[in-house]
Protein backbone atom coordinates (compact mmCIF):
# COMPACT_ATOMS: atom_id res chain seq x y z
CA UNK A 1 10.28 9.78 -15.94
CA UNK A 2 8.03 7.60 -13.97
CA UNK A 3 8.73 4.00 -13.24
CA UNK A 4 4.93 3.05 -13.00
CA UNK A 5 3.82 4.12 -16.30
CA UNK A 6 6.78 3.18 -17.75
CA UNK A 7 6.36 -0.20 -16.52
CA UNK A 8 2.65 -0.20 -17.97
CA UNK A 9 3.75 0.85 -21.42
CA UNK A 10 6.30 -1.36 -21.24
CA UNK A 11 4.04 -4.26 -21.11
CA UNK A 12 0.90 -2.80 -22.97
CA UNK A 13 1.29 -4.02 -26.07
CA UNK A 14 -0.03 -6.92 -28.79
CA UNK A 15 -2.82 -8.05 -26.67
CA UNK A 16 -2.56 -7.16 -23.58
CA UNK A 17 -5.32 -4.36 -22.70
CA UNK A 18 -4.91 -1.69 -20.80
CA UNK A 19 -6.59 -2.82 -17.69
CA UNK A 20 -4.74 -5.83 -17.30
CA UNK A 21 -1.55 -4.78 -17.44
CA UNK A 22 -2.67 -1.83 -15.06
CA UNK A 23 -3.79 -4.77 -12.43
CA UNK A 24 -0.49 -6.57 -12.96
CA UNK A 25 1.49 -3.31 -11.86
CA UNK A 26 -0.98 -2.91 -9.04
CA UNK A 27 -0.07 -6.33 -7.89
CA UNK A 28 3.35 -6.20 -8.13
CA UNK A 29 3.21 -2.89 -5.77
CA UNK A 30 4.28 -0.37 -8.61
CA UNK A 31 1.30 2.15 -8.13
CA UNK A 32 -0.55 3.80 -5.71
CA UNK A 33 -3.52 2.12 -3.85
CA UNK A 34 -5.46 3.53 -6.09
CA UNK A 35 -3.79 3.75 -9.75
CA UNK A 36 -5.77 6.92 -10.37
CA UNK A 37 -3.16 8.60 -8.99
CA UNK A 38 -0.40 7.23 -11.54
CA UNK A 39 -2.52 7.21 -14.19
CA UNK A 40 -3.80 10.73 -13.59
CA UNK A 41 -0.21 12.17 -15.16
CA UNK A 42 0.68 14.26 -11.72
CA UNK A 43 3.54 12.31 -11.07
CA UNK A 44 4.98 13.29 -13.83
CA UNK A 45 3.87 16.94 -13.70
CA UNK A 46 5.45 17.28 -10.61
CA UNK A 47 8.85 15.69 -11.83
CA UNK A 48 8.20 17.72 -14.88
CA UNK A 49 8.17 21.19 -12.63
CA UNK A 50 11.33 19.83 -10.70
CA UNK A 51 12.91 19.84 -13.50
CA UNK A 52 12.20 23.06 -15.04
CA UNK A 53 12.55 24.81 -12.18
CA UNK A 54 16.53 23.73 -11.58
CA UNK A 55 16.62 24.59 -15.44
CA UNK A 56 15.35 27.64 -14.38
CA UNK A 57 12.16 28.23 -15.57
CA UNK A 58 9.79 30.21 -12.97
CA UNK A 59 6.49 27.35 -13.70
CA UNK A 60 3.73 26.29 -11.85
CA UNK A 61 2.04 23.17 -11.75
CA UNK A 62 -1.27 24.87 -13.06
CA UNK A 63 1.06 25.94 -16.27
CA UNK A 64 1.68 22.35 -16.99
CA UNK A 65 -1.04 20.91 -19.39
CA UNK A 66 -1.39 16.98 -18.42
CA UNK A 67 -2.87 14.60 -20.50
CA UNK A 68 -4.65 12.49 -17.81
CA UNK A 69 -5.45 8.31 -19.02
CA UNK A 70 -8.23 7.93 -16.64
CA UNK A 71 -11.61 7.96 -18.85
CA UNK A 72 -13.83 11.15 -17.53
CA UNK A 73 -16.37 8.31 -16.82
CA UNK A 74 -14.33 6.87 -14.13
CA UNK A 75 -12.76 9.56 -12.75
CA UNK A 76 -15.39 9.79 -10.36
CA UNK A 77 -15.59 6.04 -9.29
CA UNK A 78 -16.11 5.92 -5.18
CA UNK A 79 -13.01 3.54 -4.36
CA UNK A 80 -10.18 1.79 -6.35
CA UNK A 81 -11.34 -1.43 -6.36
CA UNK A 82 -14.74 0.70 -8.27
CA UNK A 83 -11.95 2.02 -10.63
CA UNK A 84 -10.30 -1.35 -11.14
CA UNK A 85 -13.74 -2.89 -11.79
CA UNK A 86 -15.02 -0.37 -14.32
CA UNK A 87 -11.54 0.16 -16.30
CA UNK A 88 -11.78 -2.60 -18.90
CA UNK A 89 -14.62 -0.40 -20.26
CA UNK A 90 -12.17 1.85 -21.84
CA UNK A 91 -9.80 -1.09 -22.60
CA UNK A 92 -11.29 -0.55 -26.57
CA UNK A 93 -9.79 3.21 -27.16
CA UNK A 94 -6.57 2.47 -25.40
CA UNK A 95 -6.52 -0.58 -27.81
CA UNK A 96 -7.10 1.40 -30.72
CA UNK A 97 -4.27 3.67 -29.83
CA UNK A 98 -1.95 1.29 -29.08
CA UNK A 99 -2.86 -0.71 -32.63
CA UNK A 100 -2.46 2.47 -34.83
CA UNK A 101 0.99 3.27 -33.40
CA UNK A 102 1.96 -0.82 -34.10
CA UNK A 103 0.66 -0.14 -37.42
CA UNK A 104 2.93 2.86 -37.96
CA UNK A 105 6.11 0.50 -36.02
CA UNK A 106 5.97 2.95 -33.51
CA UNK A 107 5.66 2.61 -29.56
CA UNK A 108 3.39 4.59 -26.60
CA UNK A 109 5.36 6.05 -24.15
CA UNK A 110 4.02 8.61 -21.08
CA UNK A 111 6.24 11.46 -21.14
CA UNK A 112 6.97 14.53 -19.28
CA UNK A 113 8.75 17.41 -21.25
CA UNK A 114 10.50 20.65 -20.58
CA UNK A 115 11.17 22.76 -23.38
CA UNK A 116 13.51 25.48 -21.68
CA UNK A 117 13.31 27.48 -24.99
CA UNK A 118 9.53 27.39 -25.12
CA UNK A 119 9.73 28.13 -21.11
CA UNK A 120 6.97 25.19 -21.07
CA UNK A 121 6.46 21.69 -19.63
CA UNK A 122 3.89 19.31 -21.02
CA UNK A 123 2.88 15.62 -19.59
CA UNK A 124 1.39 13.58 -22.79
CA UNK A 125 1.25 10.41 -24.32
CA UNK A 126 3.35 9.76 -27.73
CA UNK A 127 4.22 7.56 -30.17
CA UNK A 128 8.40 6.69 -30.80
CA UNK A 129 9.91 4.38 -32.84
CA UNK A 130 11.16 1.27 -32.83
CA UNK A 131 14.85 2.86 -32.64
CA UNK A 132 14.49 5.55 -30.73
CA UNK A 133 15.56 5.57 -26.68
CA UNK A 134 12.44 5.54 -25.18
CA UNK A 135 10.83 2.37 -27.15
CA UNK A 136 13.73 0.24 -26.03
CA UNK A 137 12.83 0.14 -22.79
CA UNK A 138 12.13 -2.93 -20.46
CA UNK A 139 10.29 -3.24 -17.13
CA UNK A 140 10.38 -0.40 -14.77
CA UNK A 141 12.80 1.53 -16.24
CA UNK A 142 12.82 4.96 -16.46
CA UNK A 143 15.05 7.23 -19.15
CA UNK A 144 15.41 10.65 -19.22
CA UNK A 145 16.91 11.99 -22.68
CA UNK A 146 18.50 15.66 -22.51
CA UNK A 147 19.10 17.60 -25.95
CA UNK A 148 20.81 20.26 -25.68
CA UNK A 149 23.14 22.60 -27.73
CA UNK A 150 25.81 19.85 -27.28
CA UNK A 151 23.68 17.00 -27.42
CA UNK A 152 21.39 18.31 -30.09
CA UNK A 153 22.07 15.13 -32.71
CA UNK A 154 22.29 12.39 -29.94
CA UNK A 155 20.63 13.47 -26.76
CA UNK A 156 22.52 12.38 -23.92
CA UNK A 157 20.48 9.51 -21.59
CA UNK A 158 19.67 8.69 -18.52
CA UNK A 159 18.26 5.41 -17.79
CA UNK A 160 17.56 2.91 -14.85
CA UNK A 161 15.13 1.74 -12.33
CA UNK A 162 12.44 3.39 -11.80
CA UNK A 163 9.56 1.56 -9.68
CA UNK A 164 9.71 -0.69 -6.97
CA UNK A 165 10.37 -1.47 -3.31
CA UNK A 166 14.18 -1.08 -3.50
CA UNK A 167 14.51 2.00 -5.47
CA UNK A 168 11.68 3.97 -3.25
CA UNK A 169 13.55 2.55 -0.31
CA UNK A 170 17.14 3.79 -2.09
CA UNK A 171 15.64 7.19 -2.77
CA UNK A 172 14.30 7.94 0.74
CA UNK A 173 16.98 6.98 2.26
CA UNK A 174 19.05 9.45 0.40
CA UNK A 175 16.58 12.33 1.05
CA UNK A 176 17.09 11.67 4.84
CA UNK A 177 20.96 11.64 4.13
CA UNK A 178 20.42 14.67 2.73
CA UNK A 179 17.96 16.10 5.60
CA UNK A 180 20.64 14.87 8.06
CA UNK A 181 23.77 16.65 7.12
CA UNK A 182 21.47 19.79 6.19
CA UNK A 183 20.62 19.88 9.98
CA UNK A 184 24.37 19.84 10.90
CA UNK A 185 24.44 15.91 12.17
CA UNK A 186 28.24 14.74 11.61
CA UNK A 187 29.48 12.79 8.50
């Protein structure tokens, strides 16, 4: 539901740590000046809300628990570049994670999740499998799997781009479509 953490998890795995592939996506312009804010999981708490709320659920952000990946001891660091510096400190628990779910053939993925029946969201990382949707992914991509009454056996999915220059750029642009023929301007 986010193309930056996708694209970490994506690429965090064998031995990659944490930290570096964080750097790469900072590099390659997927997260914020400061990854903090990516990695903090409100993001995807706000998508999360959007979500629930056109399924109608009546939640707040503050209802939403969030599973945050920056280590408490750097969630105070003065800049970004302090953050970058200090985050292969935590690279060993991330690693640990990340080798128990290889162990059991099974992927990390950074999900947000609306259970309309449960009138809840929740923003956490889990473990899939190899076969399921949200292991196979590559890159950026993003995937959004709906089960529903219908789709209860095979949840239908959603899946494309989801970080970059060109879908931002896609995305705004169709907000100020949007904006524009709210206001009345002519089509």
């Amino acid at each position: 539901m986010y193309g930056t953490l996708s694209y970490i998890f994506n690429n965090f795995k064998g031995t990659r740590s944490l930290s570096e592939v964080v750097s790469e996506a900072k590099q390659a312009g997927y997260t914020e000046p400061d990854p903090r804010d990516d990695l903090s999981g409100t993001y995807v708490a706000r998508k999360v809300m959007i979500l629930a709320r056109e399924s109608g659920l009546k939640l707040e952000l503050s209802d939403t628990p969030v599973q945050s990946l920056v280590p408490e001891p750097l969630r105070a660091a003065a800049s970004a570049e302090e953050f970058m510096k200090q985050l292969p400190q935590c690279d060993k628990d991330m690693a640990k994670q990340l080798q128990d779910a290889e162990d059991a053939g099974e992927f990390l993925r950074y999900v947000g999740v609306v259970e309309v029946i449960n009138q809840k969201g929740l923003v956490e990382l889990r473990r899939y499998k190899k076969n399921h949707p949200f292991a196979q992914l590559s890159g950026s991509d993003d995937i959004i799997a709906f089960t529903t009454a219908r789709y209860k056996n095979q949840p239908l999915i959603v899946r494309g781009p989801g970080a970059g220059a060109q879908v931002t750029a896609g995305g705004i642009f169709s907000d100020v479509l949007r904006l524009t023929s709210y206001l009345g301007a002519p089509s």
